[in-house]
N, C-alpha and C. Protein backbone atom coordinates (compact mmCIF):
# COMPACT_ATOMS: atom_id res chain seq x y z
N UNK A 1 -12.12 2.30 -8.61
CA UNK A 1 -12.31 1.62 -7.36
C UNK A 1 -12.15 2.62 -6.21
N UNK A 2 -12.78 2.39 -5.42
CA UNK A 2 -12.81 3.36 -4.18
C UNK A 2 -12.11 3.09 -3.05
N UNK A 3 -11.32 3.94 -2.12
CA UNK A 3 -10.42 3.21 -1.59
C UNK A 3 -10.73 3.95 -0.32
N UNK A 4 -10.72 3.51 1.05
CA UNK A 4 -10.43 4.01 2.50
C UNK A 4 -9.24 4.29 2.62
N UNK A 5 -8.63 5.58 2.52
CA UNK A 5 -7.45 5.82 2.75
C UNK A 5 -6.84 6.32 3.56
N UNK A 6 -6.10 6.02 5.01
CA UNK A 6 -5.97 6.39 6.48
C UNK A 6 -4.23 6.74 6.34
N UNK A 7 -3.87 7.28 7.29
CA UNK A 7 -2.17 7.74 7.80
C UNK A 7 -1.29 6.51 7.91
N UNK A 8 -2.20 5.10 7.89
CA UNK A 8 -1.17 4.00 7.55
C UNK A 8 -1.36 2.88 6.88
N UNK A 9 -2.52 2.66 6.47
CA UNK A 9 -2.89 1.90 5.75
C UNK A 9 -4.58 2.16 4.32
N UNK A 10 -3.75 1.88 3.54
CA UNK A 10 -5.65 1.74 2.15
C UNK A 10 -6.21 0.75 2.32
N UNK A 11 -7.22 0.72 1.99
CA UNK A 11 -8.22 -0.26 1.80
C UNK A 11 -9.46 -0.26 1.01
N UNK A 12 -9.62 -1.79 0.61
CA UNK A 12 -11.17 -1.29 -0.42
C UNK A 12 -11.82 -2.46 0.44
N UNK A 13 -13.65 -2.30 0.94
CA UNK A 13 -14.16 -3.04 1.01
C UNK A 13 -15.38 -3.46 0.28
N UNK A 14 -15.81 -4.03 0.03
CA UNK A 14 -16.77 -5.16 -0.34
C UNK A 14 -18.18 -3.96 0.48
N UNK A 15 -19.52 -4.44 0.29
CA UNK A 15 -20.82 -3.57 0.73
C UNK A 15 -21.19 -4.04 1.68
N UNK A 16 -20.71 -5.95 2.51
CA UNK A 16 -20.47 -6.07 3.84
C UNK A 16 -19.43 -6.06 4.67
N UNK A 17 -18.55 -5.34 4.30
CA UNK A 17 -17.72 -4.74 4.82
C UNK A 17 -16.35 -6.07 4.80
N UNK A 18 -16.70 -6.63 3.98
CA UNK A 18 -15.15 -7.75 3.83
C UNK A 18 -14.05 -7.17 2.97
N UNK A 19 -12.61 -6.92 3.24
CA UNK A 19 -11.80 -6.31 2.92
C UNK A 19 -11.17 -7.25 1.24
N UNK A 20 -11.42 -6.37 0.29
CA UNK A 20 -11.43 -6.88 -0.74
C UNK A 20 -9.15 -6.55 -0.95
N UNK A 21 -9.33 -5.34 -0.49
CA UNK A 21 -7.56 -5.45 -0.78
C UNK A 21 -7.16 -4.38 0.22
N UNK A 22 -5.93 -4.34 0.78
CA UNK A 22 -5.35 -3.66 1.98
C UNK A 22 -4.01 -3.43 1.31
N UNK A 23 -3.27 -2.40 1.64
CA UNK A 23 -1.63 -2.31 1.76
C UNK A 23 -1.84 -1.19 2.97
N UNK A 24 -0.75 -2.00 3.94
CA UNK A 24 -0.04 -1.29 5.41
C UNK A 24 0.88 -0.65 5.48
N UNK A 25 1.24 0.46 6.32
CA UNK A 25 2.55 1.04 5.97
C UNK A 25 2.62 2.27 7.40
N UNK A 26 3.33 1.52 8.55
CA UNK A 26 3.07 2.11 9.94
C UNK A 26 4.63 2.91 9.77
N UNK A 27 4.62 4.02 10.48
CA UNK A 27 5.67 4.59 10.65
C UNK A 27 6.24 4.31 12.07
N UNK A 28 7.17 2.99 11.63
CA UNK A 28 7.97 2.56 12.93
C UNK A 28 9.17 3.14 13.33
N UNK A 29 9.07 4.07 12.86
CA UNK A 29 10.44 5.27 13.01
C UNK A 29 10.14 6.54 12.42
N UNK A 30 10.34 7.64 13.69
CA UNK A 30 9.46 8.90 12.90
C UNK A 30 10.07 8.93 11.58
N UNK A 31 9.28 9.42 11.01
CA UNK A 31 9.49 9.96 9.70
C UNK A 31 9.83 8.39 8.41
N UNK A 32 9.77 7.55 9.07
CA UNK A 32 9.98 6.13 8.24
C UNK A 32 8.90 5.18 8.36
N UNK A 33 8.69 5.26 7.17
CA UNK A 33 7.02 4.45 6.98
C UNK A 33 7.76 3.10 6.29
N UNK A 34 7.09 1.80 6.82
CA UNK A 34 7.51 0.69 5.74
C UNK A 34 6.46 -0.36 5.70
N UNK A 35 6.16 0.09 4.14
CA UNK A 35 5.09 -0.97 3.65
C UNK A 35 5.30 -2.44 4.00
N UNK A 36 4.77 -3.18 5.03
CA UNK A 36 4.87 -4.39 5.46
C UNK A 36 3.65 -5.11 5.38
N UNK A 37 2.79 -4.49 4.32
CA UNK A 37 1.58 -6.07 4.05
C UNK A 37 1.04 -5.40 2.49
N UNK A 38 1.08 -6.17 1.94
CA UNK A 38 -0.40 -5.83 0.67
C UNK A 38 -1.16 -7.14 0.79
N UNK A 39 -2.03 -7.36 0.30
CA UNK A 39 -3.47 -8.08 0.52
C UNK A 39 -4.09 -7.85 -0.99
N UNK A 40 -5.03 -8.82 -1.54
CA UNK A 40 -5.63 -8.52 -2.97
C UNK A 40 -6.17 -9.73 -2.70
N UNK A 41 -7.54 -9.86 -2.72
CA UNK A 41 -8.44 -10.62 -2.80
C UNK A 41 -8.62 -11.83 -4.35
N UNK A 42 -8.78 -12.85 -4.22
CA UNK A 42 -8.71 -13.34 -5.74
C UNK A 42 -9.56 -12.83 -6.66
N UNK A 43 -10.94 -12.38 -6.07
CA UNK A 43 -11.40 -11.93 -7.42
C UNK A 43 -10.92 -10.52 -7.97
N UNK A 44 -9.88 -9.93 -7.31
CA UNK A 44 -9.24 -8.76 -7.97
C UNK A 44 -7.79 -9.48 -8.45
N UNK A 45 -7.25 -10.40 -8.42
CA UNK A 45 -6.03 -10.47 -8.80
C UNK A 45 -5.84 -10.73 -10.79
N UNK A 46 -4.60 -10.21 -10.84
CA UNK A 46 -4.60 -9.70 -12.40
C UNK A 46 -5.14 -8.41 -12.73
N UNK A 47 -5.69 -7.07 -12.16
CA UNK A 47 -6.47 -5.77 -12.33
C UNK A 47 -5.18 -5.16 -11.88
N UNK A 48 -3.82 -5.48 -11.63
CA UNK A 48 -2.76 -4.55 -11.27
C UNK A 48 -2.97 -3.22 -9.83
N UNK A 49 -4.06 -4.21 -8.74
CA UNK A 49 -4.31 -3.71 -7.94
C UNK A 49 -3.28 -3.73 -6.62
N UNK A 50 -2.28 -4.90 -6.72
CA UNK A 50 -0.91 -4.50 -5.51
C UNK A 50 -0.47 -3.34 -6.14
N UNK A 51 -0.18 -2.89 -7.33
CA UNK A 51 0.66 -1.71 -8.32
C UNK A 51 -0.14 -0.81 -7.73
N UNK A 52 -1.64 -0.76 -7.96
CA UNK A 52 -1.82 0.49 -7.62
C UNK A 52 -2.33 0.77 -6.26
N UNK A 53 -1.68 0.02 -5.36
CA UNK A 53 -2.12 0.12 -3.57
C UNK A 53 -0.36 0.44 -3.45
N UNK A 54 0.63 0.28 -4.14
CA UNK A 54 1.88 0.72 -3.88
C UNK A 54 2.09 1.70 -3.83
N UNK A 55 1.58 2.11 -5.43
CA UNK A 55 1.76 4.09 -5.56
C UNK A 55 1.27 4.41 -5.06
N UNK A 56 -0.56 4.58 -4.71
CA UNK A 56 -1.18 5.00 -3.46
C UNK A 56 -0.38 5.30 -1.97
N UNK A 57 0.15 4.43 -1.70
CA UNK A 57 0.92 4.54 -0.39
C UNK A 57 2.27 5.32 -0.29
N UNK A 58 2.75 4.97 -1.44
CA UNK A 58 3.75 5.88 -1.42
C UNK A 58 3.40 7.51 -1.79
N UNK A 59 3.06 7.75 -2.22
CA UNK A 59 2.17 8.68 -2.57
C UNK A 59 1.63 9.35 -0.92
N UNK A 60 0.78 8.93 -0.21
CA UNK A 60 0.29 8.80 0.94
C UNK A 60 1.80 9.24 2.11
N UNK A 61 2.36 8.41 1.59
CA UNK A 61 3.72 8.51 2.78
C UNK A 61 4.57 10.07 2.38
N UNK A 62 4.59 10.19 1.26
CA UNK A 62 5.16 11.43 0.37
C UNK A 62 4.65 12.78 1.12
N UNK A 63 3.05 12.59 0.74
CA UNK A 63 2.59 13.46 1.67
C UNK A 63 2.74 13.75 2.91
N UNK A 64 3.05 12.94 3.81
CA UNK A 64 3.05 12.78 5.24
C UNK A 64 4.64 13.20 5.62
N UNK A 65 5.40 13.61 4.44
CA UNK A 65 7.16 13.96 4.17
C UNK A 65 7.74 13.09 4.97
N UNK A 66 7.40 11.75 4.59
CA UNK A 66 8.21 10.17 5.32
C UNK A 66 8.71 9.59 4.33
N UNK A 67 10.09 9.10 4.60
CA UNK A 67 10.22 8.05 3.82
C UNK A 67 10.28 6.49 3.89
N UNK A 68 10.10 6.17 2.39
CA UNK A 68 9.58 5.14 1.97
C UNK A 68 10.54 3.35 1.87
N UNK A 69 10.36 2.65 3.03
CA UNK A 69 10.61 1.33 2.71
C UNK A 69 9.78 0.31 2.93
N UNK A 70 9.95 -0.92 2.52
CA UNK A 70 9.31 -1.80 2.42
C UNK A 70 9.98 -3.11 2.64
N UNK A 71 9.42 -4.27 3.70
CA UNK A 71 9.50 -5.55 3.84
C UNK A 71 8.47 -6.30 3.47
N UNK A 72 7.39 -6.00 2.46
CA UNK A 72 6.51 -6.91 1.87
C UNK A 72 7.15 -7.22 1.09
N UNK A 73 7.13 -8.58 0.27
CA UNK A 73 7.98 -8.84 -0.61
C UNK A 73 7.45 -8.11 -2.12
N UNK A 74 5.88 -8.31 -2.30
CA UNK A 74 5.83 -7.38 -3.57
C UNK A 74 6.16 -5.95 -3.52
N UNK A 75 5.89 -5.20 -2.55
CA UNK A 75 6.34 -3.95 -2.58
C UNK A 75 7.60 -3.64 -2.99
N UNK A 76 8.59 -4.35 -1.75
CA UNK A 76 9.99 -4.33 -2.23
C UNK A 76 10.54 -4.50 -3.36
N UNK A 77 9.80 -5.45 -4.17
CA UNK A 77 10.62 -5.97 -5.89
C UNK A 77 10.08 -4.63 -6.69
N UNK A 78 8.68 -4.10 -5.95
CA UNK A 78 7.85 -3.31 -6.77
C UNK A 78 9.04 -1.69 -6.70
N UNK A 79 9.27 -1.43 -5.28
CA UNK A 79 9.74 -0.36 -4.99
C UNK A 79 11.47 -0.39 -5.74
N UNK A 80 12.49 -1.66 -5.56
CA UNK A 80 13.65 -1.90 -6.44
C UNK A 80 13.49 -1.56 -7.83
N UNK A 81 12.35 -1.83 -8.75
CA UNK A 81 12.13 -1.72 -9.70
C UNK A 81 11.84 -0.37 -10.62
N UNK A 82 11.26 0.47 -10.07
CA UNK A 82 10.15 1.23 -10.72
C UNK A 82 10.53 2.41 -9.43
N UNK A 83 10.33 2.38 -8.27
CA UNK A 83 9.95 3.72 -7.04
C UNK A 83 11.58 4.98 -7.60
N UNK A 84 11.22 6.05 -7.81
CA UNK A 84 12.88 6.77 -8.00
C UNK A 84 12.60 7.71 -6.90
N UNK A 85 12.39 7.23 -5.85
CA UNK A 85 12.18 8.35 -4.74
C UNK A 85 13.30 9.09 -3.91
C-alpha cells in the first residue's frame, strides 16, 4: 500500500482522492510528537493497517529524534503493549 508520508501525519488515498486511512502525530512540544488520531476506512479494517500506520509514525517521529506519545486510544494500548522505545 502506498502511503503520503508528511512531518506529522500518513496517509493513503483512494484515486479520488478520499482518505482511505490517516494516523496524526503533531509535535505539540518541541521534540514531543503525540499520536492523537488513526483513521482506517472499513474496507481496510482487519489488514492490520492501524499496526502498520503506528510503526510508520513512530518510525517517522524516530527520525525526526522526537519522542513518542500517544492519546489515541489504539495507539496508546498499541504503544503500552509492543513500542520498547
Amino acid at each position: 500500500m502506498d502511503y503520503i508520508i508528511l512531518n506529522h501525519s500518513i496517509k493513503k488515498k483512494d484515486e479520488n482522492g478520499r482518505i482511505l486511512a490517516e494516523i496524526t502525530f503533531p509535535e505539540n512540544t518541541p521534540g514531543v510528537f503525540t499520536i492523537d488520531r488513526t483513521y482506517v476506512c472499513d474496507d481496510l479494517r482487519g489488514e492490520n493497517v492501524q499496526e502498520e500506520l503506528v510503526k510508520m509514525a513512530i518510525a517517522k517521529i524516530r527520525e525526526q529524534g522526537g519522542k513518542v506519545e500517544a492519546t489515541c486510544p489504539y495507539a496508546s494500548g498499541w504503544i503500552k503493549r509492543f513500542y520498547r522505545g
